[in-house]
Protein backbone atom coordinates (compact mmCIF):
# COMPACT_ATOMS: atom_id res chain seq x y z
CA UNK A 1 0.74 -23.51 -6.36
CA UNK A 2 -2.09 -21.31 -7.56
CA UNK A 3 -3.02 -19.22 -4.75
CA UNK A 4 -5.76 -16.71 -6.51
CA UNK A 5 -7.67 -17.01 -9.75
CA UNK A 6 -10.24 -14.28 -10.46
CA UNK A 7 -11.46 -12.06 -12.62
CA UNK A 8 -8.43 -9.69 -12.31
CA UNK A 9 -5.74 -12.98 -13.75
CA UNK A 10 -3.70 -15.46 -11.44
CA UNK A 11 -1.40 -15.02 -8.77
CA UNK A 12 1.17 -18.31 -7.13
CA UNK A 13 4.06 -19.75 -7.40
CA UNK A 14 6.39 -22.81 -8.50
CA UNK A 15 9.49 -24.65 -8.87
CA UNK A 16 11.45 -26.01 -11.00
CA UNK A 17 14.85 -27.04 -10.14
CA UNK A 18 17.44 -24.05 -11.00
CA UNK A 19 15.57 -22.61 -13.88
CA UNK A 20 12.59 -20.60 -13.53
CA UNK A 21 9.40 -22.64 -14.49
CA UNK A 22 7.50 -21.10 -17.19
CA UNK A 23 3.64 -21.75 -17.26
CA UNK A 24 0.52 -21.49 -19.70
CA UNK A 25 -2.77 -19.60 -18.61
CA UNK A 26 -5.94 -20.96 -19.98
CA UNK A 27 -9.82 -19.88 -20.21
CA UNK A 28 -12.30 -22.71 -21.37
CA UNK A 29 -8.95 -24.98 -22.64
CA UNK A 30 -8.05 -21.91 -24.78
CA UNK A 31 -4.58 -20.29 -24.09
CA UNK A 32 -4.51 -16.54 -23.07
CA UNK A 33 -0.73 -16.06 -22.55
CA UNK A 34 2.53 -17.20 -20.61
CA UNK A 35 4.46 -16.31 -17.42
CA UNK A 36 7.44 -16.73 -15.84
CA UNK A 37 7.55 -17.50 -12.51
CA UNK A 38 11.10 -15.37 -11.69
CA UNK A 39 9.99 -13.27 -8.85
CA UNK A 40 11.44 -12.60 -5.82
CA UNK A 41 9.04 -13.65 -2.95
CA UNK A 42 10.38 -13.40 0.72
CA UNK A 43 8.25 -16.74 2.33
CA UNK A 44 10.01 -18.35 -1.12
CA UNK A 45 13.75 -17.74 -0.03
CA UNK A 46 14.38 -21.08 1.53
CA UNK A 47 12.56 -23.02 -1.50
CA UNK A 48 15.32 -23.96 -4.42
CA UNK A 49 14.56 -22.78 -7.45
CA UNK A 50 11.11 -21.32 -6.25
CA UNK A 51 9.34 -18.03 -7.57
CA UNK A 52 6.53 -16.34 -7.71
CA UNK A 53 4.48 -15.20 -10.52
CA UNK A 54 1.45 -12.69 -11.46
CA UNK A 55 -0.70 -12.83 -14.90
CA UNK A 56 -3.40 -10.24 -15.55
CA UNK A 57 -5.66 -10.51 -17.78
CA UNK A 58 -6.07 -7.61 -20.55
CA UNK A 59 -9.76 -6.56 -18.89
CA UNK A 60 -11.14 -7.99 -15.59
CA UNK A 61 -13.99 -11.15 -16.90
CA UNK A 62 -16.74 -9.83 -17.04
CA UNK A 63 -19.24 -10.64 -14.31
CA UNK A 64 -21.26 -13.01 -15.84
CA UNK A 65 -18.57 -14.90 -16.54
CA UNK A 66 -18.15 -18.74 -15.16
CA UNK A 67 -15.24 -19.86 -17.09
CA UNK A 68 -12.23 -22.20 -16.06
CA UNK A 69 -9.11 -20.63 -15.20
CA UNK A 70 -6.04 -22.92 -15.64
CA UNK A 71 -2.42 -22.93 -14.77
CA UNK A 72 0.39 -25.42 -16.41
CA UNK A 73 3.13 -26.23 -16.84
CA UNK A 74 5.00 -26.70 -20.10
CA UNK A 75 4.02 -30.50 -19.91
CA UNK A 76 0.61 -29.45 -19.70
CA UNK A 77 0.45 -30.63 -15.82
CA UNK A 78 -1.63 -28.01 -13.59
CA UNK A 79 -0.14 -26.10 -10.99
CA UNK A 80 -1.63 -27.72 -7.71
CA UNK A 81 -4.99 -25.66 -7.00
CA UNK A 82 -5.56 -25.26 -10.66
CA UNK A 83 -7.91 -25.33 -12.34
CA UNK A 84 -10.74 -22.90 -10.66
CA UNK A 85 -14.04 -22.55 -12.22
CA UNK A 86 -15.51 -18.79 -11.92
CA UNK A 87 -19.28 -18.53 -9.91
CA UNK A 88 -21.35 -16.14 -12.41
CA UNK A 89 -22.46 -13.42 -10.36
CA UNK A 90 -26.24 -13.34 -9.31
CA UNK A 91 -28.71 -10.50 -9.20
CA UNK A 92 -29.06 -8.83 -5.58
CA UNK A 93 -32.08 -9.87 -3.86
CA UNK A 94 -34.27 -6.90 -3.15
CA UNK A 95 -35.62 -5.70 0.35
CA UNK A 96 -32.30 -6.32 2.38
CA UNK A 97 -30.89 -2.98 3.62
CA UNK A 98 -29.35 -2.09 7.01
CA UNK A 99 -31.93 -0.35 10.05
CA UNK A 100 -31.74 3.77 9.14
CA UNK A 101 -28.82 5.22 11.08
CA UNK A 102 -29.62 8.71 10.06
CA UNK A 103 -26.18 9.47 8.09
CA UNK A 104 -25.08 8.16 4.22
CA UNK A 105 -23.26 4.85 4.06
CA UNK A 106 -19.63 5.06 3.24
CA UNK A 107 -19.04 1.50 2.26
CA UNK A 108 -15.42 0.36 2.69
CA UNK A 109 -13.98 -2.50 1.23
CA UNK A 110 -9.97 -3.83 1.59
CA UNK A 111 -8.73 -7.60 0.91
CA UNK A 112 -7.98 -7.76 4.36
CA UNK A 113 -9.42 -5.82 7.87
CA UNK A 114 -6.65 -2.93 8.15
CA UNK A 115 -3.60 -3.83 10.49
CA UNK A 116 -1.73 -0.77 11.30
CA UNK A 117 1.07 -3.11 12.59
CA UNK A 118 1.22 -4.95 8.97
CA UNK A 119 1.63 -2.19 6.31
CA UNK A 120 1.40 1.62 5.32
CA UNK A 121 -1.77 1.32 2.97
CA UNK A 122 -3.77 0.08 6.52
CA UNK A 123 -2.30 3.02 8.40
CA UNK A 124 -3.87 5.16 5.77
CA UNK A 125 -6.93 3.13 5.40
CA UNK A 126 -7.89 4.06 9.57
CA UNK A 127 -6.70 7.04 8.94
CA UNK A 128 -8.92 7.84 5.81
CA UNK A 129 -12.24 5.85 7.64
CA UNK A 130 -11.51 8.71 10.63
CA UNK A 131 -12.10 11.40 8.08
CA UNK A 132 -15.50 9.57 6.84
CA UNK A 133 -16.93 9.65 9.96
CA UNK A 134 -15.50 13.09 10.73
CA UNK A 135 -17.30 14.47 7.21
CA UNK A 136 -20.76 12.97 8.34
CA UNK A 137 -20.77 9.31 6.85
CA UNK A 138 -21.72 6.02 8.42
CA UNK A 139 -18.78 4.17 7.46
CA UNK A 140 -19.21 0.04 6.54
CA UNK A 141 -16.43 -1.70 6.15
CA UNK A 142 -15.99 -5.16 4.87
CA UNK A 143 -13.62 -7.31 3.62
CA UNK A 144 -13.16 -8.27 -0.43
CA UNK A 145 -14.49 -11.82 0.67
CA UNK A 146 -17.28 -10.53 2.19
CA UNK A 147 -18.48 -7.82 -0.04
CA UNK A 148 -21.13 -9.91 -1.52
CA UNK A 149 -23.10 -9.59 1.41
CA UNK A 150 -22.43 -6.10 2.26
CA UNK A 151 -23.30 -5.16 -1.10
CA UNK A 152 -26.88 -7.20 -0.63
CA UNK A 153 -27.65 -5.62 3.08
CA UNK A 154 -26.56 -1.78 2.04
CA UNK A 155 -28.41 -1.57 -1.34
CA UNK A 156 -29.92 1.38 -2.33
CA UNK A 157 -28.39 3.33 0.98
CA UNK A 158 -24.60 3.77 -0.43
CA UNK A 159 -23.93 7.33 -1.31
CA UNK A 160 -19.80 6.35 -1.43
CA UNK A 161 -17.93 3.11 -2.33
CA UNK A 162 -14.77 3.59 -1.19
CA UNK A 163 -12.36 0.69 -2.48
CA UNK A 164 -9.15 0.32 -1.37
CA UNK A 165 -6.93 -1.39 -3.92
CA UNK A 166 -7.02 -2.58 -7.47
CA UNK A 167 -9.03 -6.03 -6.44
CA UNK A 168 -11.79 -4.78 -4.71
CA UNK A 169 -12.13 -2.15 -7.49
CA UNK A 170 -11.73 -3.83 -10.36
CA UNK A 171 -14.04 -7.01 -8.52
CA UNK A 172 -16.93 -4.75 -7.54
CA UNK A 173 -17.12 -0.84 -8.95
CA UNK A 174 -19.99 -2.19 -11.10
CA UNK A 175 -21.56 -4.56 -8.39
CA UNK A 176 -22.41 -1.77 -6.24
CA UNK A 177 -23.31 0.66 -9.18
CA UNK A 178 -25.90 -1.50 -9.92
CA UNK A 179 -27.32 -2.09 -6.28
CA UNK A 180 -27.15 1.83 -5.60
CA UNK A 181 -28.09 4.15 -8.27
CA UNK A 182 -26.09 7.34 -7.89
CA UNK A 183 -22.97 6.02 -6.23
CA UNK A 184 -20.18 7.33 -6.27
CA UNK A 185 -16.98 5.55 -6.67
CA UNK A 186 -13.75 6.07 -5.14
CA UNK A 187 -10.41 3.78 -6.68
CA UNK A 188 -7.86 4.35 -3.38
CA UNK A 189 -4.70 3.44 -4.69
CA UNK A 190 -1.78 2.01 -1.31
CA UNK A 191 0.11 2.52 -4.34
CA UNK A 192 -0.16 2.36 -7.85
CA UNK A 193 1.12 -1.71 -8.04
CA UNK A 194 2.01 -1.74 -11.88
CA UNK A 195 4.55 1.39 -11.50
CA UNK A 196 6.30 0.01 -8.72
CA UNK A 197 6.38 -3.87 -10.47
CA UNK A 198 7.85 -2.25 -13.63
CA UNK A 199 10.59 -0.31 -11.57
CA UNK A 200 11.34 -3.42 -10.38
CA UNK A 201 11.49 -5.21 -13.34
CA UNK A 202 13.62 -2.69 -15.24
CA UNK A 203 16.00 -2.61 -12.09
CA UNK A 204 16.52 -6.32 -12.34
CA UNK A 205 16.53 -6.46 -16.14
CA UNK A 206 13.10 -8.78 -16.38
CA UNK A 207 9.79 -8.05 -17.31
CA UNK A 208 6.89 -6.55 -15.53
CA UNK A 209 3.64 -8.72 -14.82
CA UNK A 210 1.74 -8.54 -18.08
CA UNK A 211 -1.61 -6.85 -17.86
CA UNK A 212 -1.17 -4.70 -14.43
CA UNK A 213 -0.58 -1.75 -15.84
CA UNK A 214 -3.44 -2.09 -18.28
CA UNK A 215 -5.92 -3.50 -15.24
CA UNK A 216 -4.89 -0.65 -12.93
CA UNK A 217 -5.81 2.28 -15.40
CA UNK A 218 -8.86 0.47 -16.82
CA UNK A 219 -9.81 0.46 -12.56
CA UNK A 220 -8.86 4.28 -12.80
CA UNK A 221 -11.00 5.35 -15.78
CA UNK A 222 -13.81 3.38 -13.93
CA UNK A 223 -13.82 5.42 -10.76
CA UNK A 224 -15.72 8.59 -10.28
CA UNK A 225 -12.63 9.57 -8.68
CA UNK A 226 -8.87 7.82 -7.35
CA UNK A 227 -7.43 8.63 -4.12
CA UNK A 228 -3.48 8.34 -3.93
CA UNK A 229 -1.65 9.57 -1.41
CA UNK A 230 1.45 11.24 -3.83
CA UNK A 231 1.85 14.02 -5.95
CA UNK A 232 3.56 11.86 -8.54
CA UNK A 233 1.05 9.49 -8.49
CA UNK A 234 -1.68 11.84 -9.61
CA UNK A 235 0.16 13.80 -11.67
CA UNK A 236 1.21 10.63 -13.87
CA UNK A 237 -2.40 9.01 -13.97
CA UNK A 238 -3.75 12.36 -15.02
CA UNK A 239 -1.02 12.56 -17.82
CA UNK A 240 -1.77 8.54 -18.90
CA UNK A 241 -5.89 9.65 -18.47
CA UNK A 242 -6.75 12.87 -19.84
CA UNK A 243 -10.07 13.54 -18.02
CA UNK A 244 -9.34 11.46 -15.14
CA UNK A 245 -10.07 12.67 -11.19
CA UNK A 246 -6.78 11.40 -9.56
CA UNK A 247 -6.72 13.64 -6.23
CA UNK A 248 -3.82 13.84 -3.06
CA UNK A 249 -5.32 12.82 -0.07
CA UNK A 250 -2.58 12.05 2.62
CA UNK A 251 -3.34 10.28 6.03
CA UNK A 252 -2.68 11.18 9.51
CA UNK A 253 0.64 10.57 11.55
CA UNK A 254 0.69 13.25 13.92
CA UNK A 255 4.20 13.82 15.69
CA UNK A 256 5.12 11.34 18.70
CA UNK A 257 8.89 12.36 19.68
CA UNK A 258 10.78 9.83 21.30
CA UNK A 259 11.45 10.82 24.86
CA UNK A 260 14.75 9.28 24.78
CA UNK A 261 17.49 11.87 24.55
CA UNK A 262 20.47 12.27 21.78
CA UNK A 263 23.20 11.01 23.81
CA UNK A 264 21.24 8.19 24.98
CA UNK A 265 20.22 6.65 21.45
CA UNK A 266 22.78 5.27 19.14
CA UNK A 267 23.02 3.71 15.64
CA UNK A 268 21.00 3.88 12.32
CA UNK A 269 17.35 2.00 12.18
CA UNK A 270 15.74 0.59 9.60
CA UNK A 271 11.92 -0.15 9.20
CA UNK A 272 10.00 -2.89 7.02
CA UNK A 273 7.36 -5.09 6.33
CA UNK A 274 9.28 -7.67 4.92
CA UNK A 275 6.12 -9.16 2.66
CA UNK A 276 6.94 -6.51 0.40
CA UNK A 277 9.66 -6.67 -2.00
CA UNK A 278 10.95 -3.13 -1.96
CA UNK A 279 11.66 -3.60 1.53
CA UNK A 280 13.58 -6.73 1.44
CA UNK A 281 15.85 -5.44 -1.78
CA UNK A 282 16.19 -2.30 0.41
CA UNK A 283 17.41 -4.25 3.74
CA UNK A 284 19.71 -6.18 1.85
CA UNK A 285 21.87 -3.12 0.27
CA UNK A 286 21.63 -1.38 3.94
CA UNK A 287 23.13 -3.78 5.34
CA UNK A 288 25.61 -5.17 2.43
CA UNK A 289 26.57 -1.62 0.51
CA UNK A 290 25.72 1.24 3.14
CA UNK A 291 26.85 -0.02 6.67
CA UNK A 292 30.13 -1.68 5.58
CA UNK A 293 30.91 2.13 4.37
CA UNK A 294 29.48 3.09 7.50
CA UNK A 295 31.74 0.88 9.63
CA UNK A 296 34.94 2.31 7.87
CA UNK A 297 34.21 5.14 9.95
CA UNK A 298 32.63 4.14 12.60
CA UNK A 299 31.50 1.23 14.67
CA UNK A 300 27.58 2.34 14.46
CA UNK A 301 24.79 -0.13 15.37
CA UNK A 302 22.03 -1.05 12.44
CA UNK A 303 19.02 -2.17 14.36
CA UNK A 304 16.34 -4.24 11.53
CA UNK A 305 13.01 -4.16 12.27
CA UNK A 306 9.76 -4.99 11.50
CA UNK A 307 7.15 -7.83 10.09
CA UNK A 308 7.52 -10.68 7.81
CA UNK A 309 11.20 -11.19 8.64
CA UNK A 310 12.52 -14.33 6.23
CA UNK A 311 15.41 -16.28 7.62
CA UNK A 312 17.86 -14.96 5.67
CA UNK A 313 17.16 -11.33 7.34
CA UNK A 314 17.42 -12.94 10.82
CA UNK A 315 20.30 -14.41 10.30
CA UNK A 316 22.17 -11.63 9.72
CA UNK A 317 22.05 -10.54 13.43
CA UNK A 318 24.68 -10.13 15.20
CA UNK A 319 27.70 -8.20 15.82
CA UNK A 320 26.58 -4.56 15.03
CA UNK A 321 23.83 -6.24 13.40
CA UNK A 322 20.61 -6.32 15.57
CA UNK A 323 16.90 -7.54 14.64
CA UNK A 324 13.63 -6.77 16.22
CA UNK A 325 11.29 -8.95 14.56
CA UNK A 326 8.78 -8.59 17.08
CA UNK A 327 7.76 -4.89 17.37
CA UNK A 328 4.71 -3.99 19.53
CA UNK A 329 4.99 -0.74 18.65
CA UNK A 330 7.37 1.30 16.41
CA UNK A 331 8.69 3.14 19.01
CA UNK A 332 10.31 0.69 20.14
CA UNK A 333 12.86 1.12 17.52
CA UNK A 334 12.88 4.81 17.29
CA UNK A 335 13.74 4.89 21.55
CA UNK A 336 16.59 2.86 20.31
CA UNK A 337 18.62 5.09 17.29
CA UNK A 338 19.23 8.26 16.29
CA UNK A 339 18.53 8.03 12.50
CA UNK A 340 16.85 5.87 10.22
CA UNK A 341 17.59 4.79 6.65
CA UNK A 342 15.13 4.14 3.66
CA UNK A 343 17.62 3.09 0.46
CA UNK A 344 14.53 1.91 -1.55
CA UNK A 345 15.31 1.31 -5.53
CA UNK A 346 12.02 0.87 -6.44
CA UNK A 347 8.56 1.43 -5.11
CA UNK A 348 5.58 3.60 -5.45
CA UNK A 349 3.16 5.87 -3.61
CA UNK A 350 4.46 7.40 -0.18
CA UNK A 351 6.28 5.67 1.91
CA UNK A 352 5.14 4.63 5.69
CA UNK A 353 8.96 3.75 7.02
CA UNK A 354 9.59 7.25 6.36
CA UNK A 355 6.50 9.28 7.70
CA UNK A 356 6.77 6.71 10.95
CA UNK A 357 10.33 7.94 11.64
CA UNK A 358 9.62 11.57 11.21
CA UNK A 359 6.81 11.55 13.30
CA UNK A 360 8.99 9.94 15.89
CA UNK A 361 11.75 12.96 15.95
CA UNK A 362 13.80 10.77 13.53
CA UNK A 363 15.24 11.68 10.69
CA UNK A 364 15.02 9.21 7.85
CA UNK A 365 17.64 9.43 5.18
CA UNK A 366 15.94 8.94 1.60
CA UNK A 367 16.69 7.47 -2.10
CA UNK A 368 14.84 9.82 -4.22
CA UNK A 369 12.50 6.52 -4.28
CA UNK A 370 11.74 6.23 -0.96
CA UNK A 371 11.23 10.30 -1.10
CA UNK A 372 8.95 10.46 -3.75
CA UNK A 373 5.65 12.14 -3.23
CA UNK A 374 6.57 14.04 0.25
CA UNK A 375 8.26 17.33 0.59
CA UNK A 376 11.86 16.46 2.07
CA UNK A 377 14.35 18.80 3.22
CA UNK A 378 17.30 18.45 0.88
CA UNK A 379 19.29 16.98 3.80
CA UNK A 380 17.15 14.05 3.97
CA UNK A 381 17.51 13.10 0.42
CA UNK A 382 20.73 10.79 -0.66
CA UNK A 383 21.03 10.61 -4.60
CA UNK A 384 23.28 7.27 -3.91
CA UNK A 385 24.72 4.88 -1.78
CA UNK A 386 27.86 7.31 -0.83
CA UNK A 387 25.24 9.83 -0.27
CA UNK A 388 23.39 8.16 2.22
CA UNK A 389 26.63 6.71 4.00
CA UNK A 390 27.61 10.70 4.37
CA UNK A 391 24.23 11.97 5.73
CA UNK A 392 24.13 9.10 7.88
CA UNK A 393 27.15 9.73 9.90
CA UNK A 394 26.52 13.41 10.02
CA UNK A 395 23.16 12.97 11.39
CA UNK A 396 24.24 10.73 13.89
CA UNK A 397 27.58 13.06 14.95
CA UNK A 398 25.63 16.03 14.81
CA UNK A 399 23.24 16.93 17.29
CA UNK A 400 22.54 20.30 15.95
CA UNK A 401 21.74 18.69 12.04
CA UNK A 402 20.12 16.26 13.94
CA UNK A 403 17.64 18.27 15.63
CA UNK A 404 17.14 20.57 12.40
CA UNK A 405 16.02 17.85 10.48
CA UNK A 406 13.80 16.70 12.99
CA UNK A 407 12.37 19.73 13.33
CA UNK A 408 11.96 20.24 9.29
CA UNK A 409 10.26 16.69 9.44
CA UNK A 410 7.98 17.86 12.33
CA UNK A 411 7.01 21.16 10.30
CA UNK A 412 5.71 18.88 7.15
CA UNK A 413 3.97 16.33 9.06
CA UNK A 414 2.07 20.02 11.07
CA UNK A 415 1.46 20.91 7.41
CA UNK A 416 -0.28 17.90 5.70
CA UNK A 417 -0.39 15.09 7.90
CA UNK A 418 -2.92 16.23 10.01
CA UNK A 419 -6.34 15.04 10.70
CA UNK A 420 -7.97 18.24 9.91
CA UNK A 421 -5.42 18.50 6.67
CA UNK A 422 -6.90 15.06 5.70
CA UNK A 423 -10.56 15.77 6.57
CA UNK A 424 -9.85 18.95 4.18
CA UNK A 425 -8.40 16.95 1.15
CA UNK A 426 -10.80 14.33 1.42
CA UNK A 427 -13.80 16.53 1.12
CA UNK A 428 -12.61 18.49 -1.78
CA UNK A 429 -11.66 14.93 -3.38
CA UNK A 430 -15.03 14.12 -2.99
CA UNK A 431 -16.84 17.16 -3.60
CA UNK A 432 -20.04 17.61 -4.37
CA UNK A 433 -20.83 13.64 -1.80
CA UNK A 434 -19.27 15.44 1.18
CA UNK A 435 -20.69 18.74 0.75
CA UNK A 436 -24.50 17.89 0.12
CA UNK A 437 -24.12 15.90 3.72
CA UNK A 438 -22.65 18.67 5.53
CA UNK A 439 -24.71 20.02 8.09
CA UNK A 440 -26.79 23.54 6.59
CA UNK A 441 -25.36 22.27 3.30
CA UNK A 442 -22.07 23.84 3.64
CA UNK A 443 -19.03 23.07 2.27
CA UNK A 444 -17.33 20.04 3.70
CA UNK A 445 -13.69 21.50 3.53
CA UNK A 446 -14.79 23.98 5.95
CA UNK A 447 -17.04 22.85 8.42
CA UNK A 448 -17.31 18.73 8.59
CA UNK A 449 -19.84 17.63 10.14
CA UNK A 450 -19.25 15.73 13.54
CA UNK A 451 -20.36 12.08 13.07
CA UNK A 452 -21.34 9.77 16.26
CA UNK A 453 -18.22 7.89 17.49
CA UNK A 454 -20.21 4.74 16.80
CA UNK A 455 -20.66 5.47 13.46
CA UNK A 456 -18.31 2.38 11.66
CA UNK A 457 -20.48 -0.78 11.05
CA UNK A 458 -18.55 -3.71 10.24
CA UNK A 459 -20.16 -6.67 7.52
């Protein structure tokens, strides 16, 4: 099944039998490579022999471009939904633009409207839209599908493009260049996708999806500036582009303690949405490598929760095995245990599980993946599985380590997780936008200026 075919390459899945199918990609009847459809997709698990499968192209089409994207098999058969013919881009019409609202337009653009309930990069998303309005900006969001439109309404008014992921980056940086002289462009990275898809592949001894890495960079160089939310992030694309703006810009999660006490919590927690691959790997070796070590020594709950549960994951309640697959809110785990575990082997950018259990009064035992890009006491971090089975226990024994590392967690999320530490590392990320708006034309890191609470527009 193709699923998406765009300028970026093709994205679906197939069958075939026991042995991963593998599958030409054409333009205009000319082939442009080969895939293998060998990865691991959780709505796939009860399909035999299914997988899924990601081809990008060297350089996003350019606009212009109407050509026919095909998918086949070896037999030359196409993949149901394939081929798709590419609509050429058309020149904006002039004289649409939104009523004066007396502030710049942030436009905001995601493949999907942010769900704080469905994944970290939302969470961050709100979080980052806040600080907009906080530094003075009318902030317009829209989805990818919509942009069109919103590009055609805000012309000429869009002082930011803030684009959240490498689709609506790679899809549209030069879109609204064109229909607002002067913009400037911000890449916003959930993660950098080609780092954590290589990880993966070198973990499971197959190769990454060609093209991603080379897509996401050409995305970076593109931007007037990229917005990830880890140190190591930024410090690698800076290394791969000399020149490049990558800038830190966390996002909220202020601290919520459970009002539960110690005594009356019990076991070890574990938070996912299940749609994403690191997740699922990471569920799986909880709950076959980590608990049975646990359970030599102690009859501990291991409470599963989260979004995008496959069956495989539900079935595993049971015993001291439980699943909350519908969570209204998080704390509704974090009421229940008194740590949380995050044994991620691969994965990029910072990790939501981890900030959502600090900010709860939990600690969250790391892999130095799931750590990566957040300042960790050394007690959180496990360098393996025996590790994590030995901070786990003493965490949940100790009520003294237990409410140390809370309180460590507590301090960092004080230190950079606030709104006003986000406001502050947005503005200098943007610098000189969110300065020249500033009211008195001071600097934005110092003295935002207060935006109406209406001020979000939605396209």
């Amino acid at each position: 099944m193709l699923e998406q075919a765009d300028r970026l390459g093709v994205v679906g899945w197939a069958a075939r039998g026991t042995a991963p199918a593998t599958l030409r990609i054409r333009l205009d009847d000319a082939d442009v490579g080969q895939v293998v459809a060998d990865r691991f997709r959780s709505d796939l698990a009860d399909i035999e022999g299914a997988g899924a499968f990601a081809f990008w192209f060297p350089a996003p089409l350019p606009d212009d471009s109407a050509a026919e994207i095909a998918v086949q098999a070896e037999d030359g058969t196409h993949l149901p939904g394939s081929p798709v013919r590419l609509v050429a881009s058309v020149p904006l019409p002039a004289g649409l633009r939104l009523p004066d609202v007396g502030a710049p337009l942030a436009l905001v653009v995601d493949e999907a409207p942010p769900d704080a309930a469905r994944d970290a990069g939302s969470v961050a998303l709100l979080s980052h839209m806040q600080a907009l309005r906080r530094l003075g900006f009318h902030v317009v969001f829209s989805t990818l599908a919509e942009a069109d439109d919103a590009i055609r309404r805000t012309a000429g008014r869009v002082r930011l493009a803030y684009l959240h992921r490498l689709r609506p980056m790679a899809l549209l940086a030069a879109r609204v260049r064109a229909a607002n002289p002067g913009v400037q462009v911000a890449f916003a990275v959930a993660d950098l996708a080609h780092l954590r898809t290589e990880r993966e592949a070198a973990l499971r001894g197959t190769l990454p999806p060609e093209g991603l890495r080379t897509a996401e960079l050409l995305a970076a160089r593109a931007a007037d500036v990229v917005l990830t939310h880890s140190s190591v992030e930024a410090a690698l694309l800076e290394q791969w582009l000399p020149g490049v703006r990558a800038r830190v810009v966390p996002w909220a999660k202020p601290p919520r303690p459970v009002a539960v006490p110690f005594a009356d919590r019990t076991g070890i927690g574990f938070l996912g949405s299940y749609g994403h691959p690191p997740n699922l790997d990471a569920a799986r070796v909880l709950l076959d490598e980590i608990m049975p070590a646990v359970w030599a020594v102690a009859p501990l709950p291991c409470v599963i929760a989260g979004s995008g549960m496959p069956p495989w994951l539900r079935r595993r309640a049971g015993g001291l095995v439980r699943v909350i697959e519908t969570l209204p809110d998080t704390a509704a785990l974090w009421r229940q245990v008194r740590v949380s575990a995050a044994p991620l082997r691969f994965g990029a950018g910072v990790k939501g599980k981890v900030l959502e259990s600090l900010s709860a009064g939990i600690p969250c035992v790391c892999s130095p993946i799931a750590a990566e890009g957040l300042l960790l006491p050394r007690m959180l971090v496990a360098e393996d599985a025996a590790a994590m089975v030995v901070a786990l226990l003493r965490l949940h024994t100790d009520p003294r380590e237990n409410a140390a590392a809370a309180a460590e967690g507590f301090a960092m999320l004080a230190a950079r997780h606030t709104q006003d530490a986000v406001g502050r590392a947005l503005a200098l990320a943007l610098a000189p936008v969110a300065g020249a708006i500033n009211d008195g034309g001071g600097s934005a890191a110092s003295s935002p200026a207060r935006a109406s609470p209406r001020q979000t527009s939605r396209c």
